[in-house]
C-alpha atoms as a PDB file:
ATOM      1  CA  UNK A   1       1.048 -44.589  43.038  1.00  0.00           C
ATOM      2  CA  UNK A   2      -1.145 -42.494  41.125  1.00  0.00           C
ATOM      3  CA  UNK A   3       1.429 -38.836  40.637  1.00  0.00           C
ATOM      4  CA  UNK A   4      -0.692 -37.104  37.665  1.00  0.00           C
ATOM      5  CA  UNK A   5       0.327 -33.854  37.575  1.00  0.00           C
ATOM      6  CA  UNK A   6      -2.503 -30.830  38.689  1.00  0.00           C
ATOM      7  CA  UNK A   7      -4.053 -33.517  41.008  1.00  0.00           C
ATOM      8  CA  UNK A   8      -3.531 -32.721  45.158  1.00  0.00           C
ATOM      9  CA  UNK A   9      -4.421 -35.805  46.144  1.00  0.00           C
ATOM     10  CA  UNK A  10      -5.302 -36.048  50.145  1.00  0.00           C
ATOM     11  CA  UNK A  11      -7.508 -38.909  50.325  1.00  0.00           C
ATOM     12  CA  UNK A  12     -10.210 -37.582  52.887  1.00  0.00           C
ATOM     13  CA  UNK A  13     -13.738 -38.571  51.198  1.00  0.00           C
ATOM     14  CA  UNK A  14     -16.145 -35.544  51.980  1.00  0.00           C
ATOM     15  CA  UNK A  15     -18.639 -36.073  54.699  1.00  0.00           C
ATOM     16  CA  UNK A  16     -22.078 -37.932  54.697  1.00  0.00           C
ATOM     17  CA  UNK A  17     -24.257 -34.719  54.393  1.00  0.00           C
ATOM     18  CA  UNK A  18     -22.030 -33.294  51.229  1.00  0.00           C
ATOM     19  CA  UNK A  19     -21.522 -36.840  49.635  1.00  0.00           C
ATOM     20  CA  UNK A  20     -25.582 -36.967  49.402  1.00  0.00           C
ATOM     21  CA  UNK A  21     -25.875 -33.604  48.265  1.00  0.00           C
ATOM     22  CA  UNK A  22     -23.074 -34.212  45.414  1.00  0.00           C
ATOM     23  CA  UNK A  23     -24.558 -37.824  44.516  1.00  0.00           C
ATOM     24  CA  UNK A  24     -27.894 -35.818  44.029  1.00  0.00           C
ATOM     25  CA  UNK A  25     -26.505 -33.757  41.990  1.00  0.00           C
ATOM     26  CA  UNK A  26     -24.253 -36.262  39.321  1.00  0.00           C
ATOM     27  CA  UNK A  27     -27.242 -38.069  39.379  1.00  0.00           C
ATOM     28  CA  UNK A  28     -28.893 -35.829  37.646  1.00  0.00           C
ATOM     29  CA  UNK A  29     -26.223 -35.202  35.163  1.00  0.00           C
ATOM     30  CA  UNK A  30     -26.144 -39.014  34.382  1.00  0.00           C
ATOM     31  CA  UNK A  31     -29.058 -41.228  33.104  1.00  0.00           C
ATOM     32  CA  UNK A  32     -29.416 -43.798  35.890  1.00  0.00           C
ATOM     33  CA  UNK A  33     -30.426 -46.418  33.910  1.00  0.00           C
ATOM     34  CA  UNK A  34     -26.505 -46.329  33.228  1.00  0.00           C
ATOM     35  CA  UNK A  35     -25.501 -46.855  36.722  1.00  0.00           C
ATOM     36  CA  UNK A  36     -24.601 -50.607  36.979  1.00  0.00           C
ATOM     37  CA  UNK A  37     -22.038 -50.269  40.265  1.00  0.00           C
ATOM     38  CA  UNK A  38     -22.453 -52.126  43.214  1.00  0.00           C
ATOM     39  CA  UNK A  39     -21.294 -50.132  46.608  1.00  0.00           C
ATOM     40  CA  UNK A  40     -20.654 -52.438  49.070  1.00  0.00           C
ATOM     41  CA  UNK A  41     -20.971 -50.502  51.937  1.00  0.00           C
ATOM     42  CA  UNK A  42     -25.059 -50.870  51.287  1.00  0.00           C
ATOM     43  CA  UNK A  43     -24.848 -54.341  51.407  1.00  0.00           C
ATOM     44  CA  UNK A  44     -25.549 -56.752  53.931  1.00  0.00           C
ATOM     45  CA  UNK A  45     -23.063 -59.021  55.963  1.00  0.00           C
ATOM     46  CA  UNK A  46     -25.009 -61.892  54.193  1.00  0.00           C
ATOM     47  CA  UNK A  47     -24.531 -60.470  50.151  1.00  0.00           C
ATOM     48  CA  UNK A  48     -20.706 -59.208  51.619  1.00  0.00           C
ATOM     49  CA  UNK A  49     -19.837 -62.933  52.246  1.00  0.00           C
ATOM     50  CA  UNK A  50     -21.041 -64.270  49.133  1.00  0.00           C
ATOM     51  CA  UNK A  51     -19.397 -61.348  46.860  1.00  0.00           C
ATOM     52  CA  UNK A  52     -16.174 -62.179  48.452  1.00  0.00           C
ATOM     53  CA  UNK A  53     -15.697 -65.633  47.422  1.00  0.00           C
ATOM     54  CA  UNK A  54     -16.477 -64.418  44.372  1.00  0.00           C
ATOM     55  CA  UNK A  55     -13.658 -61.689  44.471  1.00  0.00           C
ATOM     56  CA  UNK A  56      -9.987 -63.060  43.057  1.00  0.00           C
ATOM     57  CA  UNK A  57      -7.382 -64.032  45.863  1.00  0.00           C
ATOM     58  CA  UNK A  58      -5.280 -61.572  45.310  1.00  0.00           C
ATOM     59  CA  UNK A  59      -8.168 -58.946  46.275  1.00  0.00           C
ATOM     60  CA  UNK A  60      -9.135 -60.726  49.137  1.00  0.00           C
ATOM     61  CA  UNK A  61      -7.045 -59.262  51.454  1.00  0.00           C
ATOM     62  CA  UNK A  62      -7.760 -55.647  50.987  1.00  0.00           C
ATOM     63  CA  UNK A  63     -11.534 -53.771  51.677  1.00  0.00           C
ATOM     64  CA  UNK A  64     -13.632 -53.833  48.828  1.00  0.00           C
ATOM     65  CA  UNK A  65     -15.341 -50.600  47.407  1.00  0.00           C
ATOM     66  CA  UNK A  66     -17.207 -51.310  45.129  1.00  0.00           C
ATOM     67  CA  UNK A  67     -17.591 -53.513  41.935  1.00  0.00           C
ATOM     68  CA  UNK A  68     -18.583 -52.517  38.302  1.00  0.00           C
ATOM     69  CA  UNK A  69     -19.430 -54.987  35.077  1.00  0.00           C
ATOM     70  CA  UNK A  70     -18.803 -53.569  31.614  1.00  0.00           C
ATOM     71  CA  UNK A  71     -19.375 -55.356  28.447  1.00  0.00           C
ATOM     72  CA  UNK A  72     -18.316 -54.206  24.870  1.00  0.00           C
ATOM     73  CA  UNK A  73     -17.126 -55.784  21.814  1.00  0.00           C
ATOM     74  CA  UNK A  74     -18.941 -59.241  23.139  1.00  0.00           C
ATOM     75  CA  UNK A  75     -16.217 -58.838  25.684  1.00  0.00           C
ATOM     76  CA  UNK A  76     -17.225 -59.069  29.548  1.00  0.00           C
ATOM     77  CA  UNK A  77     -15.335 -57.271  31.744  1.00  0.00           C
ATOM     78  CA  UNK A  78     -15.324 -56.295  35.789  1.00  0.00           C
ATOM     79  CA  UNK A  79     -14.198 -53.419  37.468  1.00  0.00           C
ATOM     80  CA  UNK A  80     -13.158 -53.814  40.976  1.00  0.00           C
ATOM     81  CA  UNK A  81     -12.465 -50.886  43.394  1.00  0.00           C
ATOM     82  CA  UNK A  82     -10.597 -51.279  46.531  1.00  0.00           C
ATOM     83  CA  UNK A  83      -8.306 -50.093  49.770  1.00  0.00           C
ATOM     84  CA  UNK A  84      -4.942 -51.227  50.912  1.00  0.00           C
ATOM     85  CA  UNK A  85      -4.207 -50.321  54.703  1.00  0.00           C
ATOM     86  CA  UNK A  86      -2.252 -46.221  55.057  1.00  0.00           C
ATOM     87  CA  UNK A  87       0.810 -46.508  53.284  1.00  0.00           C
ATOM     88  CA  UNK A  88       0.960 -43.096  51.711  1.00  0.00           C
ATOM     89  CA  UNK A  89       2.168 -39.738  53.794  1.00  0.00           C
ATOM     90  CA  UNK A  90       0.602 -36.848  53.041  1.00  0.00           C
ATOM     91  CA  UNK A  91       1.833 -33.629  55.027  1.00  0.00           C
ATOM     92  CA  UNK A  92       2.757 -36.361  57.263  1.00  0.00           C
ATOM     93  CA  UNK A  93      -0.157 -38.002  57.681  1.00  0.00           C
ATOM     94  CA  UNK A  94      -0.850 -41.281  56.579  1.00  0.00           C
ATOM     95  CA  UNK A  95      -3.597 -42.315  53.567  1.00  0.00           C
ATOM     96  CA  UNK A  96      -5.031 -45.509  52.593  1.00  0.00           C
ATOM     97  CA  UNK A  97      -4.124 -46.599  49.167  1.00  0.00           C
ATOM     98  CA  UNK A  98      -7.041 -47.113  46.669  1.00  0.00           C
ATOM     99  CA  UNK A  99      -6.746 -50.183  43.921  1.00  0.00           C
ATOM    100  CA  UNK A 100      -8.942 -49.979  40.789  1.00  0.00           C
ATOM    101  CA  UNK A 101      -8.010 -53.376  39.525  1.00  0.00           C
ATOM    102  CA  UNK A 102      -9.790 -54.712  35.630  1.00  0.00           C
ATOM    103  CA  UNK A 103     -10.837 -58.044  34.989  1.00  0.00           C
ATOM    104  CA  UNK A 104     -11.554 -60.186  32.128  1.00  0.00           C
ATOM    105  CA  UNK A 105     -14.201 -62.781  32.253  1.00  0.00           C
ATOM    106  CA  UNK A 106     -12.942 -65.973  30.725  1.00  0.00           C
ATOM    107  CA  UNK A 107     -15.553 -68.711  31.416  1.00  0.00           C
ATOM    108  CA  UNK A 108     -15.540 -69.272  34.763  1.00  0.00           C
ATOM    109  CA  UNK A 109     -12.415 -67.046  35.834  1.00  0.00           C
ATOM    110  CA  UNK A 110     -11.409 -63.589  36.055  1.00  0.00           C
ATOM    111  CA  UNK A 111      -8.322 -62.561  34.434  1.00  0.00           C
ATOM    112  CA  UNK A 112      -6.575 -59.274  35.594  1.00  0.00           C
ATOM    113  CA  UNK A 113      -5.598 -57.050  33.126  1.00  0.00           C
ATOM    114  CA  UNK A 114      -5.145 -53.578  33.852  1.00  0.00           C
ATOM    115  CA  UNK A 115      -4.311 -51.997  37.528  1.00  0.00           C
ATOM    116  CA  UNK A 116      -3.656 -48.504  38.785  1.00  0.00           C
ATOM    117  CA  UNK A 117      -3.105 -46.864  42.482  1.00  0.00           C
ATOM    118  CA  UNK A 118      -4.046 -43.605  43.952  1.00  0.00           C
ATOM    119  CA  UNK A 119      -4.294 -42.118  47.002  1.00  0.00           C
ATOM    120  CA  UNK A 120      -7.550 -40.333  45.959  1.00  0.00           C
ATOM    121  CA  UNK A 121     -11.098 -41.588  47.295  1.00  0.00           C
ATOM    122  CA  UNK A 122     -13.221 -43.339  45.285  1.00  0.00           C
ATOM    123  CA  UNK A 123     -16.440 -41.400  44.269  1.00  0.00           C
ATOM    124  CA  UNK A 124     -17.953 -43.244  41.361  1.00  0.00           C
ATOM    125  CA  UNK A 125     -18.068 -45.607  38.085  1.00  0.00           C
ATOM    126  CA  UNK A 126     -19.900 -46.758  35.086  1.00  0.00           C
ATOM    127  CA  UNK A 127     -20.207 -47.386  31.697  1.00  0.00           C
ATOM    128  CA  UNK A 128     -21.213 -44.770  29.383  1.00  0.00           C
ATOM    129  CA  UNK A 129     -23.135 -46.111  27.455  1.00  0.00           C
ATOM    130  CA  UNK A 130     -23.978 -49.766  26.128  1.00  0.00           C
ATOM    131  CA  UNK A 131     -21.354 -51.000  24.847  1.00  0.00           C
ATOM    132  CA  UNK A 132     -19.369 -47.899  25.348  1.00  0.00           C
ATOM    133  CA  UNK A 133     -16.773 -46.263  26.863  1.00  0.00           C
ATOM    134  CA  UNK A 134     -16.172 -46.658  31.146  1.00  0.00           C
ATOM    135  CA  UNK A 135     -16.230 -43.826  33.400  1.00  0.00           C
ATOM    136  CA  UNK A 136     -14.337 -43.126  36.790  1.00  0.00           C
ATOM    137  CA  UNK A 137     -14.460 -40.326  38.849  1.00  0.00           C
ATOM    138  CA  UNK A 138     -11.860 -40.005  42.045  1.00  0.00           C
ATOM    139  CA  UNK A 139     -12.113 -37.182  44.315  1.00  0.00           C
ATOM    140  CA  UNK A 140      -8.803 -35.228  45.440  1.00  0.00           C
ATOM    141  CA  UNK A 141      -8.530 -32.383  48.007  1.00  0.00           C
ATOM    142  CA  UNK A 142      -9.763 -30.223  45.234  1.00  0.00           C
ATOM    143  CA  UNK A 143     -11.278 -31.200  42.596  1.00  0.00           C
ATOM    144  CA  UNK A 144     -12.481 -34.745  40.678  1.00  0.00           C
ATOM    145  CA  UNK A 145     -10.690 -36.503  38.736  1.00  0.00           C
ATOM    146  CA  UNK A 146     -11.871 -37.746  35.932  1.00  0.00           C
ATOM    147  CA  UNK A 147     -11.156 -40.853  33.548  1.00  0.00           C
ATOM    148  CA  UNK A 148     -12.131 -42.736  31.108  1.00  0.00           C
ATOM    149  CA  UNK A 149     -11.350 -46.164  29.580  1.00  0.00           C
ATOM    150  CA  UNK A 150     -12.108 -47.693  26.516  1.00  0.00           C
ATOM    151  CA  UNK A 151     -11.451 -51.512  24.677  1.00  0.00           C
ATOM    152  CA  UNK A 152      -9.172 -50.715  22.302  1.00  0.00           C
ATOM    153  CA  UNK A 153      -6.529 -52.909  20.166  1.00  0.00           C
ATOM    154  CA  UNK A 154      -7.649 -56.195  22.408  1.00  0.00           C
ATOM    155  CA  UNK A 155      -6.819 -54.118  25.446  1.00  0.00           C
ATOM    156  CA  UNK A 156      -8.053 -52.254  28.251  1.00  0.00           C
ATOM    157  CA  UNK A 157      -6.959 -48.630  27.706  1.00  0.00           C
ATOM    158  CA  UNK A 158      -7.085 -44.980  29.618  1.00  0.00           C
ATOM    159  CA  UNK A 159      -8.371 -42.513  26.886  1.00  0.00           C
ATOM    160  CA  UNK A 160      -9.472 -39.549  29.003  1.00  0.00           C
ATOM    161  CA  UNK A 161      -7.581 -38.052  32.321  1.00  0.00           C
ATOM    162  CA  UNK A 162      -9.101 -34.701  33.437  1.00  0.00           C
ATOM    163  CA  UNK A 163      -8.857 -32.771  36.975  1.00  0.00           C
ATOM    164  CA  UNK A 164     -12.450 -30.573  37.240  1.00  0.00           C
ATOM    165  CA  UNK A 165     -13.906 -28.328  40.331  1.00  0.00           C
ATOM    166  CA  UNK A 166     -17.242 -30.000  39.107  1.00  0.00           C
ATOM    167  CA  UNK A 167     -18.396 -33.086  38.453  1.00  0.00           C
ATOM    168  CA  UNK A 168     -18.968 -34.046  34.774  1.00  0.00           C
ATOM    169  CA  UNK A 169     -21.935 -33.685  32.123  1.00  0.00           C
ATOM    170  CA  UNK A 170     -22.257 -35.874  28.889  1.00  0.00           C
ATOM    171  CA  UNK A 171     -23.770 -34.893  25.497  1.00  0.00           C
ATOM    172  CA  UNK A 172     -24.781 -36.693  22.335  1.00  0.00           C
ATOM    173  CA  UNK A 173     -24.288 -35.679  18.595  1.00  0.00           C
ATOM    174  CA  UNK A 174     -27.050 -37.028  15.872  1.00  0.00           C
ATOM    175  CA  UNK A 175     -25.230 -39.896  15.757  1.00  0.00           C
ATOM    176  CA  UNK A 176     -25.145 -40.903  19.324  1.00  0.00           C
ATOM    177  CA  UNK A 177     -21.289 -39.922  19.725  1.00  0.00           C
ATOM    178  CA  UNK A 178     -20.920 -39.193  23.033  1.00  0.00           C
ATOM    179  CA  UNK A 179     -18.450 -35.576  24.642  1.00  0.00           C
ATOM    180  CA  UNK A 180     -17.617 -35.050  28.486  1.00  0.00           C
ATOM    181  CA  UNK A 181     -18.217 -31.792  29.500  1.00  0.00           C
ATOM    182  CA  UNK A 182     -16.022 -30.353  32.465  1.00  0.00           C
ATOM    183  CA  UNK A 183     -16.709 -27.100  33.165  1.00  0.00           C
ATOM    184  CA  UNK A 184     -14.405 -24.876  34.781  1.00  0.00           C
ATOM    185  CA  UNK A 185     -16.458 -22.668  37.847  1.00  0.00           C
ATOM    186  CA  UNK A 186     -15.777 -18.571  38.535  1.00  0.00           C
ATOM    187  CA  UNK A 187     -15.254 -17.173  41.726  1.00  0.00           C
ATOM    188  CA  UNK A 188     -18.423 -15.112  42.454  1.00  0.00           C
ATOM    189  CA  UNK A 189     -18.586 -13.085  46.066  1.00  0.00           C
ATOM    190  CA  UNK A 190     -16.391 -15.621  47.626  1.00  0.00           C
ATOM    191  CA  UNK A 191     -17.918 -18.890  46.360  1.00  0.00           C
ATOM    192  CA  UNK A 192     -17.324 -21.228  42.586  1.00  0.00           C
ATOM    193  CA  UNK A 193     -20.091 -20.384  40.426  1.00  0.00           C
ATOM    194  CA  UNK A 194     -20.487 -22.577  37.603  1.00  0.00           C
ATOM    195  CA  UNK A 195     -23.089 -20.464  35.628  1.00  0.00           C
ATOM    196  CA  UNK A 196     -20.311 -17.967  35.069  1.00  0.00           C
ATOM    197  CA  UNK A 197     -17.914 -20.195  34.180  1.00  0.00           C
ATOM    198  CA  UNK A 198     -16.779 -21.812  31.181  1.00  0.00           C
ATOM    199  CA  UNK A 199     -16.598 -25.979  30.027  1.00  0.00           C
ATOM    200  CA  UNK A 200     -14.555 -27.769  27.900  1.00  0.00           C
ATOM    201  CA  UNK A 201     -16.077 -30.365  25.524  1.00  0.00           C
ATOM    202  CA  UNK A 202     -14.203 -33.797  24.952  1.00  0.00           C
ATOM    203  CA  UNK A 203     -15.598 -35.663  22.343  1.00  0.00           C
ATOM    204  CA  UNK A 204     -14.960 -39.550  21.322  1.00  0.00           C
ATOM    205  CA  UNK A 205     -13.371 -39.758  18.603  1.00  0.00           C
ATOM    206  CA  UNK A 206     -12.759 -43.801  17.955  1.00  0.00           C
ATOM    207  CA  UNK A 207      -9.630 -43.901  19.441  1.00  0.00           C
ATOM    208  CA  UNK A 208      -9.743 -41.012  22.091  1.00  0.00           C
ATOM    209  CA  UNK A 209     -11.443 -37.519  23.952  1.00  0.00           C
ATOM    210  CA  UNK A 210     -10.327 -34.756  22.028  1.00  0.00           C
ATOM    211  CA  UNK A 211     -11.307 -31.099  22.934  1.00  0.00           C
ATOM    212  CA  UNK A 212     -13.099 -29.324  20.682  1.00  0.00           C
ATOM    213  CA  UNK A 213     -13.996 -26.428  22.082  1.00  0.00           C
ATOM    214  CA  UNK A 214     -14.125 -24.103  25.635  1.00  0.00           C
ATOM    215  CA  UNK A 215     -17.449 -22.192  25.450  1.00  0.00           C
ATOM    216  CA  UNK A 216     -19.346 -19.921  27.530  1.00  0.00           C
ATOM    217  CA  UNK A 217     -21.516 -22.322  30.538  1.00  0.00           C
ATOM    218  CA  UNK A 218     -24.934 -21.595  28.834  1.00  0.00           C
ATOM    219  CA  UNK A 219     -23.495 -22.709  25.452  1.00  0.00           C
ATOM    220  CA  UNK A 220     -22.083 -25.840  26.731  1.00  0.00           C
ATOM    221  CA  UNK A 221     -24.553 -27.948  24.885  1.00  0.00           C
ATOM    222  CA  UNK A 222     -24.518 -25.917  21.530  1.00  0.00           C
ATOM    223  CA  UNK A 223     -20.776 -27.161  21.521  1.00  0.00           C
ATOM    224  CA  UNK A 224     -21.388 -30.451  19.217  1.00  0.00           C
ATOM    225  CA  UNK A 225     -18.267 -29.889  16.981  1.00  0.00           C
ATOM    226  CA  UNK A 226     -15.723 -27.821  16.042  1.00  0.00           C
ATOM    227  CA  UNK A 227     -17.345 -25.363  14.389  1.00  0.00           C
ATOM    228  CA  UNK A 228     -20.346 -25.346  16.531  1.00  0.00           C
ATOM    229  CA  UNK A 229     -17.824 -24.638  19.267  1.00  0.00           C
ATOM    230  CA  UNK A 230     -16.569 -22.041  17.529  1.00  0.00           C
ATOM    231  CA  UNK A 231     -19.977 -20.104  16.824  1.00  0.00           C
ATOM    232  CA  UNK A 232     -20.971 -20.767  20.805  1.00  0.00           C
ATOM    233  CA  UNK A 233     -17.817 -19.436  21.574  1.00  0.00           C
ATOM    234  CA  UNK A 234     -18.606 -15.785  20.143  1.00  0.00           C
END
């Protein structure tokens, strides 16, 4: 069970109308030529039954998601998201559990080799870049939550874990390094504002996301390093 700390998880996906009107807007904050996840929900009964005898054993009892390849490091990889029947009580009220379950390719077989459980709902995931770092956002009763893995030391490891009102932003130095931006909205006559608000800037470093600054919203992209941070900041 997924118990980070700052997250209030409640496991209630938004409905149809805001889901569109939130996919509208990540999408815009992502390049979609990224976006390699299939969501089963849009396919049909046909493409369901032939993805699930695909699917290990071990998944095949649980509803499937939504499924996500990665590659890096000539390494193949698959990301598979899914949901357990309720067995979580929230404020006595019972939750499906959500499985986000890594594969290796090997040949002709999948080998597991990372898992994690949360009673959050699953909102999106893809890699970052080519052969780059994978993203996962999971939405909570009030905000996302936001990770990231990376191949590290001949394993699958989590490198970035971040609650945000707002869904996340990337930038790219000169050198293509890539920083997550989570900004933090202001309360403006009764509603979050994130024009007035201020984002934090995570930037890979080789081995992990380290902050290196909080500027002001408008500066957000200024904020390439350190110092840049630093002179946005003012």
């Amino acid at each position: 069970m997924d118990t980070t700390e700052g997250t209030e998880s409640v496991g209630h996906p938004p409905d149809a109308t805001e889901r569109r009107k939130i996919m509208w807007r990540f999408q815009r904050l992502v390049c979609l030529s990224l976006m390699s996840i299939v969501l089963l929900p849009s396919l049909g009964r046909g493409q369901l039954e032939r993805l699930a005898s695909t699917v290990p054993s071990d998944l095949r009892d649980q509803d499937l998601l939504a499924l996500s390849p990665w590659s890096i490091g000539g390494h193949e990889f698959e990301f598979i998201f899914s949901q357990t029947g309720n067995a979580s009580m929230h404020n006595d009220e019972s939750i499906p559990i959500r499985t986000m379950t890594v594969y290796r390719k090997d040949k002709s077989s999948l080998i597991k080799i990372y898992e994690m459980h949360t009673a959050d709902w699953f909102f999106s995931a893809h890699p970052l870049r080519e052969d780059g770092r994978f993203l996962v956002i999971w939405g909570t009763g009030s905000a996302y939550r936001i990770r990231a893995y990376a191949f590290l030391d001949t394993s699958v490891q989590q490198v970035l874990d971040k609650a945000s009102r707002d869904l996340p932003e990337l930038s790219f130095d000169g050198k293509g390094r890539e920083s997550i931006l989570l900004t933090d909205p202001a309360m403006v006559n009764g509603s979050w504002d994130s024009s007035t608000g201020t984002t934090s800037v995570f930037k890979w470093s080789g081995k992990n996301y380290d902050m290196i600054g909080n500027v002001p919203w408008a500066k957000r992209f200024q904020c390439l390093s350190t110092q840049s941070c630093i002179s946005s900041g003012k």
